[in-house]
N, C-alpha and C. Protein backbone atom coordinates (compact mmCIF):
# COMPACT_ATOMS: atom_id res chain seq x y z
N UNK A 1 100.25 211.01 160.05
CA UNK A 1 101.49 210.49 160.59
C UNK A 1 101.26 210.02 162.04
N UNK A 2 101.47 208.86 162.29
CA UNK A 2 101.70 208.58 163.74
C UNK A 2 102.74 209.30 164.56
N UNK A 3 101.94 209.45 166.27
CA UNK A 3 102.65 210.09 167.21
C UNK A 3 104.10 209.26 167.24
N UNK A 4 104.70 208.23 167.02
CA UNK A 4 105.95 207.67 166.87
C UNK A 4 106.61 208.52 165.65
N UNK A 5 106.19 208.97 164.84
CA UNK A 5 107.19 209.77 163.36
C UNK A 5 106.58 210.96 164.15
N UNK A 6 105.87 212.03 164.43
CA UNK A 6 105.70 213.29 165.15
C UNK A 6 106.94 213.07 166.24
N UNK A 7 107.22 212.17 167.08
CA UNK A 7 107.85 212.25 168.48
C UNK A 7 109.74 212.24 167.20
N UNK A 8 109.46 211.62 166.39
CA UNK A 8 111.00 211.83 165.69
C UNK A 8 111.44 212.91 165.20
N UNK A 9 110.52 213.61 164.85
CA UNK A 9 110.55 214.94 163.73
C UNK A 9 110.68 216.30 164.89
N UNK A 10 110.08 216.32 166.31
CA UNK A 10 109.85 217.43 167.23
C UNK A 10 111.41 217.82 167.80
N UNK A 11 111.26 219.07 167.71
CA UNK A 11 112.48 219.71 168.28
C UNK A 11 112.90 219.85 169.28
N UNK A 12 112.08 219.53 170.36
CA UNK A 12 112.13 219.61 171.79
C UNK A 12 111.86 217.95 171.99
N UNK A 13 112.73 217.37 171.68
CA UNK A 13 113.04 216.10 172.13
C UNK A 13 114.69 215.47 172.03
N UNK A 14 114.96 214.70 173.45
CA UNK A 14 116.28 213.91 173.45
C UNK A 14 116.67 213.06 172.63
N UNK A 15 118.23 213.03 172.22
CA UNK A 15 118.76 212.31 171.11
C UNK A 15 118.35 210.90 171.48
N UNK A 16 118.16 210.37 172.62
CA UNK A 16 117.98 208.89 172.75
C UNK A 16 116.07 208.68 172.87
N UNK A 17 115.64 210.04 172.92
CA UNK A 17 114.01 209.37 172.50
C UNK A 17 113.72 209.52 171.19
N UNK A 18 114.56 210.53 170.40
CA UNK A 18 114.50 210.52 168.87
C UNK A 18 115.10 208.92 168.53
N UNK A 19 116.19 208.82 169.06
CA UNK A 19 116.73 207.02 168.26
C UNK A 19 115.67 206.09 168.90
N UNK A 20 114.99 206.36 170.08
CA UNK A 20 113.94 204.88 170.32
C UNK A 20 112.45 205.11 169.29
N UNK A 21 112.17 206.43 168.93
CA UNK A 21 111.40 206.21 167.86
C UNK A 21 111.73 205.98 166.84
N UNK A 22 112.87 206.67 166.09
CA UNK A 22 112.81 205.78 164.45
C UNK A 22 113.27 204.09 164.75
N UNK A 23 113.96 203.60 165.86
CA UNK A 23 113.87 202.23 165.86
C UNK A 23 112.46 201.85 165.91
N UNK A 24 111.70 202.39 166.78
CA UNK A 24 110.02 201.89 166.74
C UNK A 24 109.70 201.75 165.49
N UNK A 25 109.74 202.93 164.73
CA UNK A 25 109.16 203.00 163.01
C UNK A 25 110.06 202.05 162.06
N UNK A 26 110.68 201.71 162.40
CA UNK A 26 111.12 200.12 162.19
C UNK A 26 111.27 199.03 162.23
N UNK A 27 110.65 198.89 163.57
CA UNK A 27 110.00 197.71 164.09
C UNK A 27 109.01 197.50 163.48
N UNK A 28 108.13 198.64 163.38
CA UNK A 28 107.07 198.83 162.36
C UNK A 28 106.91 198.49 161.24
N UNK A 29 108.02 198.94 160.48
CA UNK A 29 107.92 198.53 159.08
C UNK A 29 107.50 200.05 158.65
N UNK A 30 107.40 200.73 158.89
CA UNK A 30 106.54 202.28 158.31
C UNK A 30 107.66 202.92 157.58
N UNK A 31 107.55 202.35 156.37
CA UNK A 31 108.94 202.56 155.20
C UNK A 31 108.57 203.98 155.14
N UNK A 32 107.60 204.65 154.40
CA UNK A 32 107.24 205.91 154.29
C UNK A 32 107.82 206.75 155.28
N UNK A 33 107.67 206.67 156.12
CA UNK A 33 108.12 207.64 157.77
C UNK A 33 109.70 207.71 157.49
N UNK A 34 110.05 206.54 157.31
CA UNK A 34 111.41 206.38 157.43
C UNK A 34 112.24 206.74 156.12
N UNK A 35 111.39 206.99 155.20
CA UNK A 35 112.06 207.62 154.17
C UNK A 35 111.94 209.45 153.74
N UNK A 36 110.90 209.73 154.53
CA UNK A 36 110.38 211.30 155.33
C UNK A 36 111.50 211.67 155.85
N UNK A 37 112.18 210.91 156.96
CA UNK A 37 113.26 211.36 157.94
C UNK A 37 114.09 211.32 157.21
N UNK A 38 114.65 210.82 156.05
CA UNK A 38 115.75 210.75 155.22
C UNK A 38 115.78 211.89 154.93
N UNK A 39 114.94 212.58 154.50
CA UNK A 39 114.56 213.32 153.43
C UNK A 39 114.41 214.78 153.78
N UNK A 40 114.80 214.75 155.65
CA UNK A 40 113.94 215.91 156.51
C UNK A 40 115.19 216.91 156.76
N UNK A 41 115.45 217.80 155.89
CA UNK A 41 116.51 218.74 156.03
C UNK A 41 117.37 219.40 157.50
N UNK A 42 115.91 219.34 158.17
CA UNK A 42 116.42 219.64 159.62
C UNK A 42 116.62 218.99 160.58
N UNK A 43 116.59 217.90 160.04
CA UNK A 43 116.80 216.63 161.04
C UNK A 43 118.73 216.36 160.90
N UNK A 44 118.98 215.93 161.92
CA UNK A 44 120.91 215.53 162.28
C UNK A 44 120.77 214.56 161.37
N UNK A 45 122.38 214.46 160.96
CA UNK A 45 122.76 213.70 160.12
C UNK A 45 122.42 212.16 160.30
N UNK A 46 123.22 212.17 161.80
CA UNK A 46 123.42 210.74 162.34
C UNK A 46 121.89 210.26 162.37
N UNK A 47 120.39 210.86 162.50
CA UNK A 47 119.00 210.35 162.70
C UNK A 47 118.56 209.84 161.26
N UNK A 48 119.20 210.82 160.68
CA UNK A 48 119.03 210.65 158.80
C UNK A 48 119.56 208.93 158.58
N UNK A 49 120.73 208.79 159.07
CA UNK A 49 121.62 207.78 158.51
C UNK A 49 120.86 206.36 159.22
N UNK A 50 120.52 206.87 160.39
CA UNK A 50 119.78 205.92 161.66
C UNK A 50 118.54 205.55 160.52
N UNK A 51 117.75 206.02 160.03
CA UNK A 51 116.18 206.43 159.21
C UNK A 51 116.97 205.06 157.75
N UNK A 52 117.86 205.32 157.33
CA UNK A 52 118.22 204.77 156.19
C UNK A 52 118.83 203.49 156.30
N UNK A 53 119.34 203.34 157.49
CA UNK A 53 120.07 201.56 157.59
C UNK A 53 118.49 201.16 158.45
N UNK A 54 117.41 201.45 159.25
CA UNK A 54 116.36 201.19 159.00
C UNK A 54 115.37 200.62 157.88
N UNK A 55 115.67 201.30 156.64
CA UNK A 55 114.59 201.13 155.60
C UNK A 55 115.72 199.94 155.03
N UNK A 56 116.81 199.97 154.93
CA UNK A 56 117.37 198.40 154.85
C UNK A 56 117.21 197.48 155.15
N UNK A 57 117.37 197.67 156.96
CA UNK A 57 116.66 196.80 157.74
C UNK A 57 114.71 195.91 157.11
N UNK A 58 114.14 196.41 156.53
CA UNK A 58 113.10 196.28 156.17
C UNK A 58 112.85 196.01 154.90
N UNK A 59 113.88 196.32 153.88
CA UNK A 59 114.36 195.57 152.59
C UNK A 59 113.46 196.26 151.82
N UNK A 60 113.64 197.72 151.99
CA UNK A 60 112.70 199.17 151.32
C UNK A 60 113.60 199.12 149.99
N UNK A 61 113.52 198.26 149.33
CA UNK A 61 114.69 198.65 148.54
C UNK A 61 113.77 199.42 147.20
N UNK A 62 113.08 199.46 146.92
CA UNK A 62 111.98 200.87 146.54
C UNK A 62 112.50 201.71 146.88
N UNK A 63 112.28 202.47 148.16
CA UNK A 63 112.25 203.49 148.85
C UNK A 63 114.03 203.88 148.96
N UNK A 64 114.74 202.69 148.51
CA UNK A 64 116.17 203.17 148.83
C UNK A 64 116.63 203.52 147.74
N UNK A 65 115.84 203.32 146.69
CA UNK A 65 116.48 203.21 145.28
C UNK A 65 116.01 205.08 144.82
N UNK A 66 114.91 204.92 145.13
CA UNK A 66 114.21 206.54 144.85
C UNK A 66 114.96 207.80 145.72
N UNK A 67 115.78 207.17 147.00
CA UNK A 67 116.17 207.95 148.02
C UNK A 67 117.65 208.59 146.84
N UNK A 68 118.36 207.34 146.40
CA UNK A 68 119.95 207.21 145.70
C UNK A 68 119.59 208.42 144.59
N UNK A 69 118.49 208.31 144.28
CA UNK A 69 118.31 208.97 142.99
C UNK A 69 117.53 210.61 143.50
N UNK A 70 117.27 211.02 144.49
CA UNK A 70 116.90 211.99 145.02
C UNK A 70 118.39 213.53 145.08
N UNK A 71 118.20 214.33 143.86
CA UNK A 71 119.21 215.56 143.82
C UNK A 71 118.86 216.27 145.06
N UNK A 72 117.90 216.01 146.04
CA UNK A 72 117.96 217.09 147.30
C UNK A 72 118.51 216.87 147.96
N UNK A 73 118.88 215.51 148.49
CA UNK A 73 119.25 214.70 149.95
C UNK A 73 121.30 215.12 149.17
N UNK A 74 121.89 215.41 150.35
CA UNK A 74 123.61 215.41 150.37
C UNK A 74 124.35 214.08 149.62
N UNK A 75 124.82 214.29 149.00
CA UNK A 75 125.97 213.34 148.15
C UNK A 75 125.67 212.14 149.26
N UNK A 76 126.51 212.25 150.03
CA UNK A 76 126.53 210.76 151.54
C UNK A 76 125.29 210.45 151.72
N UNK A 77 124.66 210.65 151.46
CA UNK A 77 122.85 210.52 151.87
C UNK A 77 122.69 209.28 150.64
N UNK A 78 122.52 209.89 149.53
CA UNK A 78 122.31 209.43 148.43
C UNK A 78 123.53 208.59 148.43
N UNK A 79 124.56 208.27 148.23
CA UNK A 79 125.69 207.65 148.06
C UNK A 79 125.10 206.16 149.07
N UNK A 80 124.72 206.48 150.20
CA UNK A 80 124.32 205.33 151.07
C UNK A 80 123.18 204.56 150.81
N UNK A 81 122.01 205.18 150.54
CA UNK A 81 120.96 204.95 149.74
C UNK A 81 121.40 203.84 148.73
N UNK A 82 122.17 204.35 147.99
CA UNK A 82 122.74 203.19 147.04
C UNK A 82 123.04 201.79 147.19
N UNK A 83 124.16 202.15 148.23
CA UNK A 83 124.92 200.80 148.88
C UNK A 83 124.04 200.07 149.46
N UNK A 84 122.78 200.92 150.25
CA UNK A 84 121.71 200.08 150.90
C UNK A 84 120.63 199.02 149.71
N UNK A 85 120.86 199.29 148.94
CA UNK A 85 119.87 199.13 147.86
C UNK A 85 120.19 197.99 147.35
């Protein structure tokens, strides 16, 4: 994993350096990362949701379709996944 998805995932980091990395990993294109953070139980909602209009942004529609269909991720998780798709 790149230090940009490590700097998103660490607990001892600010809400606005967590949102300038998953925008980085979208600039990127690093669908995988960004479907990790979807997926990352302990991660805030709002970074989750940030992670998923990302992989839109990038037209993951793979990765959005597998997300919709994922029984772990919260109803709204998956429900969005969808719409993104």
């Amino acid at each position: 994993m790149s230090s940009t998805f490590r700097t998103a995932v660490k607990t001892n980091v600010s809400r606005t350096q967590r949102r300038a990395a998953i925008d980085s990993l979208v600039s990127d294109r690093e669908r995988a990362s960004l479907a990790i953070l979807v997926q990352t139980d302990g991660l805030r909602g709002e970074f989750r949701r940030q992670a998923l209009a990302g992989l839109s942004r990038c037209n993951a529609t793979a990765q959005l379709a597998d997300l919709a269909d994922d029984t772990t991720l919260p109803e709204s998780l998956r429900r969005r996944a969808e719409e993104l798709s």
